[in-house]
N, C-alpha and C. Protein backbone atom coordinates (compact mmCIF):
# COMPACT_ATOMS: atom_id res chain seq x y z
N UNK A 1 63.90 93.02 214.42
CA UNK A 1 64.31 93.40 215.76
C UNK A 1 65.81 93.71 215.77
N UNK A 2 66.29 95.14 216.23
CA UNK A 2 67.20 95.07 216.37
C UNK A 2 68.20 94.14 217.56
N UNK A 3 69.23 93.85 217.34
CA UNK A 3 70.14 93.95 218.25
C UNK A 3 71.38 94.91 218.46
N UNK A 4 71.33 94.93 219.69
CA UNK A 4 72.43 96.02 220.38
C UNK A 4 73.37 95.38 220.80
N UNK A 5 74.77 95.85 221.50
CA UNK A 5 75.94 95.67 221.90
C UNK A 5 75.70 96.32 223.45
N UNK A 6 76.12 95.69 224.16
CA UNK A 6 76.24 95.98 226.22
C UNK A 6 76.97 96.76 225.68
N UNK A 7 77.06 97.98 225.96
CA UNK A 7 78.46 99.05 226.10
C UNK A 7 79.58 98.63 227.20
N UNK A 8 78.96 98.67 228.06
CA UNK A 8 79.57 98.27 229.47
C UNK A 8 80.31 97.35 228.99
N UNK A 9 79.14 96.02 228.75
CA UNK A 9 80.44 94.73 228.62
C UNK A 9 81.28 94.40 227.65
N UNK A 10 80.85 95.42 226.34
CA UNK A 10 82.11 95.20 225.22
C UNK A 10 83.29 96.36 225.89
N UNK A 11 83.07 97.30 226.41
CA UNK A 11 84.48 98.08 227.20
C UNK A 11 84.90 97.66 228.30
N UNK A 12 84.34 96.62 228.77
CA UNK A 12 85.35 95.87 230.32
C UNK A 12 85.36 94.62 229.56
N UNK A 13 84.75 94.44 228.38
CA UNK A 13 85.61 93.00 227.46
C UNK A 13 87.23 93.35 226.97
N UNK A 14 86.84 94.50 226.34
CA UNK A 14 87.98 95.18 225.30
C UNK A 14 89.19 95.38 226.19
N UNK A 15 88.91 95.64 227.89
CA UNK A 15 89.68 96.41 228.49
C UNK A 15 90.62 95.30 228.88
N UNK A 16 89.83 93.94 229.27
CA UNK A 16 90.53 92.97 230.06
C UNK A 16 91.59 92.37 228.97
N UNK A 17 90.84 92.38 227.18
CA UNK A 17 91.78 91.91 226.63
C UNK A 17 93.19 92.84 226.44
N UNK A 18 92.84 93.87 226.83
CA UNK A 18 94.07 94.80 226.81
C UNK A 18 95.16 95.16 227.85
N UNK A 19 94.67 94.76 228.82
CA UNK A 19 95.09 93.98 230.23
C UNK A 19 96.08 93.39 230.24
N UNK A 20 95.71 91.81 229.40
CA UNK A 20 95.88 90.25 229.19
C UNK A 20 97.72 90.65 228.59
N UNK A 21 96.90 91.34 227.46
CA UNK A 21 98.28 91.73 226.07
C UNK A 21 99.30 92.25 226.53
N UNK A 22 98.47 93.65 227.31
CA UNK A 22 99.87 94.52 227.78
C UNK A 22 100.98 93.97 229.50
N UNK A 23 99.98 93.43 230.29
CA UNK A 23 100.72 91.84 230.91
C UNK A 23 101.28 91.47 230.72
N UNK A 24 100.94 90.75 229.33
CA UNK A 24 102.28 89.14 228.76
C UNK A 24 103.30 89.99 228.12
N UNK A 25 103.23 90.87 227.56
CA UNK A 25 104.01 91.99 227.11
C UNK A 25 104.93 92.25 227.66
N UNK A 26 104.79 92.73 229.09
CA UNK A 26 106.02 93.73 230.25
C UNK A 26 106.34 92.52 230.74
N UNK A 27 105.72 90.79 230.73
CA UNK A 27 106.31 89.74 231.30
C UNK A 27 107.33 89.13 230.40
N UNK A 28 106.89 89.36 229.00
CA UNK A 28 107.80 88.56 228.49
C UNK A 28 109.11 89.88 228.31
N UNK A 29 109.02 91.00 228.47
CA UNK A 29 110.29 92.02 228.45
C UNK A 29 110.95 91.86 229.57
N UNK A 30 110.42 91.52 230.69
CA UNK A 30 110.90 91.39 231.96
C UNK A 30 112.02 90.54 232.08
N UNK A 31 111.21 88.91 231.54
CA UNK A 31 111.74 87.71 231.35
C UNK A 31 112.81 87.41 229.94
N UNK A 32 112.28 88.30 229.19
CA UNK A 32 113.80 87.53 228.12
C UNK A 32 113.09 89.05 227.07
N UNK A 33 114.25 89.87 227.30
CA UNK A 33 114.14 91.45 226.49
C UNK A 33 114.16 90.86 225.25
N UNK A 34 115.73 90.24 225.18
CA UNK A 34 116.48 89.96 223.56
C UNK A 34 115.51 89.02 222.73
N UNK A 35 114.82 88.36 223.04
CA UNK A 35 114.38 87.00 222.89
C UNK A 35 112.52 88.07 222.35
N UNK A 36 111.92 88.83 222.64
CA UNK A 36 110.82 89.49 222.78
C UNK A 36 111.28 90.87 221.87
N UNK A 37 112.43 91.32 221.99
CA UNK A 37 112.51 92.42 220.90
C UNK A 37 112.20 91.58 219.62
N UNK A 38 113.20 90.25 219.91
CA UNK A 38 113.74 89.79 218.26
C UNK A 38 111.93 89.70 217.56
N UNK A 39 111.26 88.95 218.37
CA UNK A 39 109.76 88.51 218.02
C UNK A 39 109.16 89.27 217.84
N UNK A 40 109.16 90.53 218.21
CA UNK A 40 108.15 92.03 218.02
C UNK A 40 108.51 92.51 216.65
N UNK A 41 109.89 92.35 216.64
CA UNK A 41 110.83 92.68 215.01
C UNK A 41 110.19 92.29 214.14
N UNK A 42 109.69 90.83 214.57
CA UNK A 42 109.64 89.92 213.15
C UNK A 42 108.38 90.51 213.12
N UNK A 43 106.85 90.55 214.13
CA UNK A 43 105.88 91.05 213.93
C UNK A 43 105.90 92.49 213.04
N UNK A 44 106.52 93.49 213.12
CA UNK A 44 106.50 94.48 212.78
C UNK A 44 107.44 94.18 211.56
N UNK A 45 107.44 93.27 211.12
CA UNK A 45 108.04 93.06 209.47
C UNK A 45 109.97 93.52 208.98
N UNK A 46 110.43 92.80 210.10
CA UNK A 46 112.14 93.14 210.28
C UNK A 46 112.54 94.55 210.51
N UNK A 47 111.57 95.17 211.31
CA UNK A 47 111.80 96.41 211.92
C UNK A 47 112.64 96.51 213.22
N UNK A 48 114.01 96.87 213.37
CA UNK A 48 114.89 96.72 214.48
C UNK A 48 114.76 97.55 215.78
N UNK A 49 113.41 96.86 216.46
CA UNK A 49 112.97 97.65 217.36
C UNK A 49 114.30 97.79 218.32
N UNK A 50 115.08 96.61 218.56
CA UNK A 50 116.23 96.94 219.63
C UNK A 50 117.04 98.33 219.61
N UNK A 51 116.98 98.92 218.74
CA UNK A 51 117.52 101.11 218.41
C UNK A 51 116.42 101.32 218.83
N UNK A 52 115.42 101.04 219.21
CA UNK A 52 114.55 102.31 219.79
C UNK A 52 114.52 102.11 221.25
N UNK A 53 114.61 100.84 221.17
CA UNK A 53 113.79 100.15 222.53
C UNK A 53 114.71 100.64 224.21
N UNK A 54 114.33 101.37 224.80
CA UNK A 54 114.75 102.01 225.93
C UNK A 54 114.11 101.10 227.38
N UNK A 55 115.19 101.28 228.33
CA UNK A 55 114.69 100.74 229.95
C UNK A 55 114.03 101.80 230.37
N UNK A 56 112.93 100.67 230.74
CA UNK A 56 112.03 101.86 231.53
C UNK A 56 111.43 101.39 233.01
N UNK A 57 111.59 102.12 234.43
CA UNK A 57 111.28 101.81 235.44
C UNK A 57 110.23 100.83 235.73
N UNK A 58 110.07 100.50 236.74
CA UNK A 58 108.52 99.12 236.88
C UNK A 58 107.54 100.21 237.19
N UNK A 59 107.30 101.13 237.55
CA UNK A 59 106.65 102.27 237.94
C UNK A 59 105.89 102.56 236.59
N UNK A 60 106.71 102.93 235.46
CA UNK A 60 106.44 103.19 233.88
C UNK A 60 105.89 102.03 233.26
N UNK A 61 106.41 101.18 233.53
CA UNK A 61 105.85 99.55 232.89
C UNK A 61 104.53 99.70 233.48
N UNK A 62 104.36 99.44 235.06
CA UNK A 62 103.04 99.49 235.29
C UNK A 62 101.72 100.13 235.11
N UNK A 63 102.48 101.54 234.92
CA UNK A 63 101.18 103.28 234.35
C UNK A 63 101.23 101.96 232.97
N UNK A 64 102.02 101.81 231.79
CA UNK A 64 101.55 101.59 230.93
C UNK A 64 100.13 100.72 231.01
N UNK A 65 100.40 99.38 231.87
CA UNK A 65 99.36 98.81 231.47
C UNK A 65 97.68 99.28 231.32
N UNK A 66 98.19 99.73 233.02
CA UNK A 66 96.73 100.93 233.43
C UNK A 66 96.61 101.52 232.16
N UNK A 67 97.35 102.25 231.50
CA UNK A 67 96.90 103.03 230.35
C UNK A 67 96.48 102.71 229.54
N UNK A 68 97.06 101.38 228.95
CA UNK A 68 96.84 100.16 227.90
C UNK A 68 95.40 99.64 227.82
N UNK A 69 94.88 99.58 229.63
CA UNK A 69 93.42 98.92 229.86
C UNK A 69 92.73 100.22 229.77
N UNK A 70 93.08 101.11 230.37
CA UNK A 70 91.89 102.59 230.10
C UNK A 70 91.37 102.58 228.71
N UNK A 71 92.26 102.63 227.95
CA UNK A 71 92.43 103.13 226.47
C UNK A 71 91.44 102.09 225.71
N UNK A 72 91.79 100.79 226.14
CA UNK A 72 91.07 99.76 225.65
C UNK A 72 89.39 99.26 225.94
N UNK A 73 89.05 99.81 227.58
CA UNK A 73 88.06 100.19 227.81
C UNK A 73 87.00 101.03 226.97
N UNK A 74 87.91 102.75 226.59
CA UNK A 74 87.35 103.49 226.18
C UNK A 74 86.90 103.48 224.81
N UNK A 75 87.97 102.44 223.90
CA UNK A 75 87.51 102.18 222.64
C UNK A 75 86.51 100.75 222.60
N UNK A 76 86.73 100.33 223.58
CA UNK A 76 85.52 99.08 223.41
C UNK A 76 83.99 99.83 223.38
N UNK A 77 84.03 101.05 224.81
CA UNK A 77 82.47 101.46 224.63
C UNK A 77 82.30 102.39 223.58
N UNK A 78 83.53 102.71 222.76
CA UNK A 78 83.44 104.01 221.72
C UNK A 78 82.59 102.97 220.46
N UNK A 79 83.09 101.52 220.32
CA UNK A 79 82.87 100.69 219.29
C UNK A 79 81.49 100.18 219.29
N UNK A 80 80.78 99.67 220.60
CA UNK A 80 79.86 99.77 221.27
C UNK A 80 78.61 100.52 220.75
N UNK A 81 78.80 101.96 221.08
CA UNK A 81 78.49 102.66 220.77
C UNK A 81 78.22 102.84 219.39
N UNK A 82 79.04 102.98 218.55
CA UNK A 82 79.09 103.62 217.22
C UNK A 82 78.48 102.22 216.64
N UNK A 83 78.27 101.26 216.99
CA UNK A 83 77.62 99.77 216.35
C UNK A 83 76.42 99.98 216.45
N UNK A 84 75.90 100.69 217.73
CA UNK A 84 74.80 100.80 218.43
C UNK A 84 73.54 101.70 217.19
N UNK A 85 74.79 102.42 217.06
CA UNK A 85 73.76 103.93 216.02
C UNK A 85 73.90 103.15 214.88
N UNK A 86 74.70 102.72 214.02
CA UNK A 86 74.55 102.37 213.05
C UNK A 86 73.62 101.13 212.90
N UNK A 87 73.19 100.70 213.61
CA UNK A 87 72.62 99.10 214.09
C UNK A 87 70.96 99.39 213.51
């Protein structure tokens, strides 16, 4: 018997965790930039994100997240999906 994957609920799973991320993200830039570049640095393997890293309006912060959750939506039901056929 096969099993399948909810499309639906792995892309409003995928979406909320992308939500969650891109949230604590613009909160912790909000709340301590210097302190959140330095930690992204170290994630990205002593890469000096502070030269790239630009201010950007709350207007822009906020499209991001929306975008962040669309995107994350769309690859949850893309994954969904493509599990589905191969399944």
């Amino acid at each position: 018997m096969k099993e399948e994957l909810n499309t639906k609920r792995v892309a409003l799973s995928l979406g909320a965790v992308s939500f969650i991320l891109s949230a604590v993200c613009l909160l912790l830039i909000a709340v301590a930039p210097t302190a959140t570049t330095s930690i992204f640095g170290s994630i990205f393997h002593g890469i000096d994100i502070s030269k790239i890293a630009v201010p950007i309006s709350w207007g822009s912060a906020i499209l991001g997240v929306i975008v962040a959750t669309l995107l994350g939506s769309i690859v949850g039901w893309l994954f969904a999906k493509i599990y589905n056929k191969l399944n």
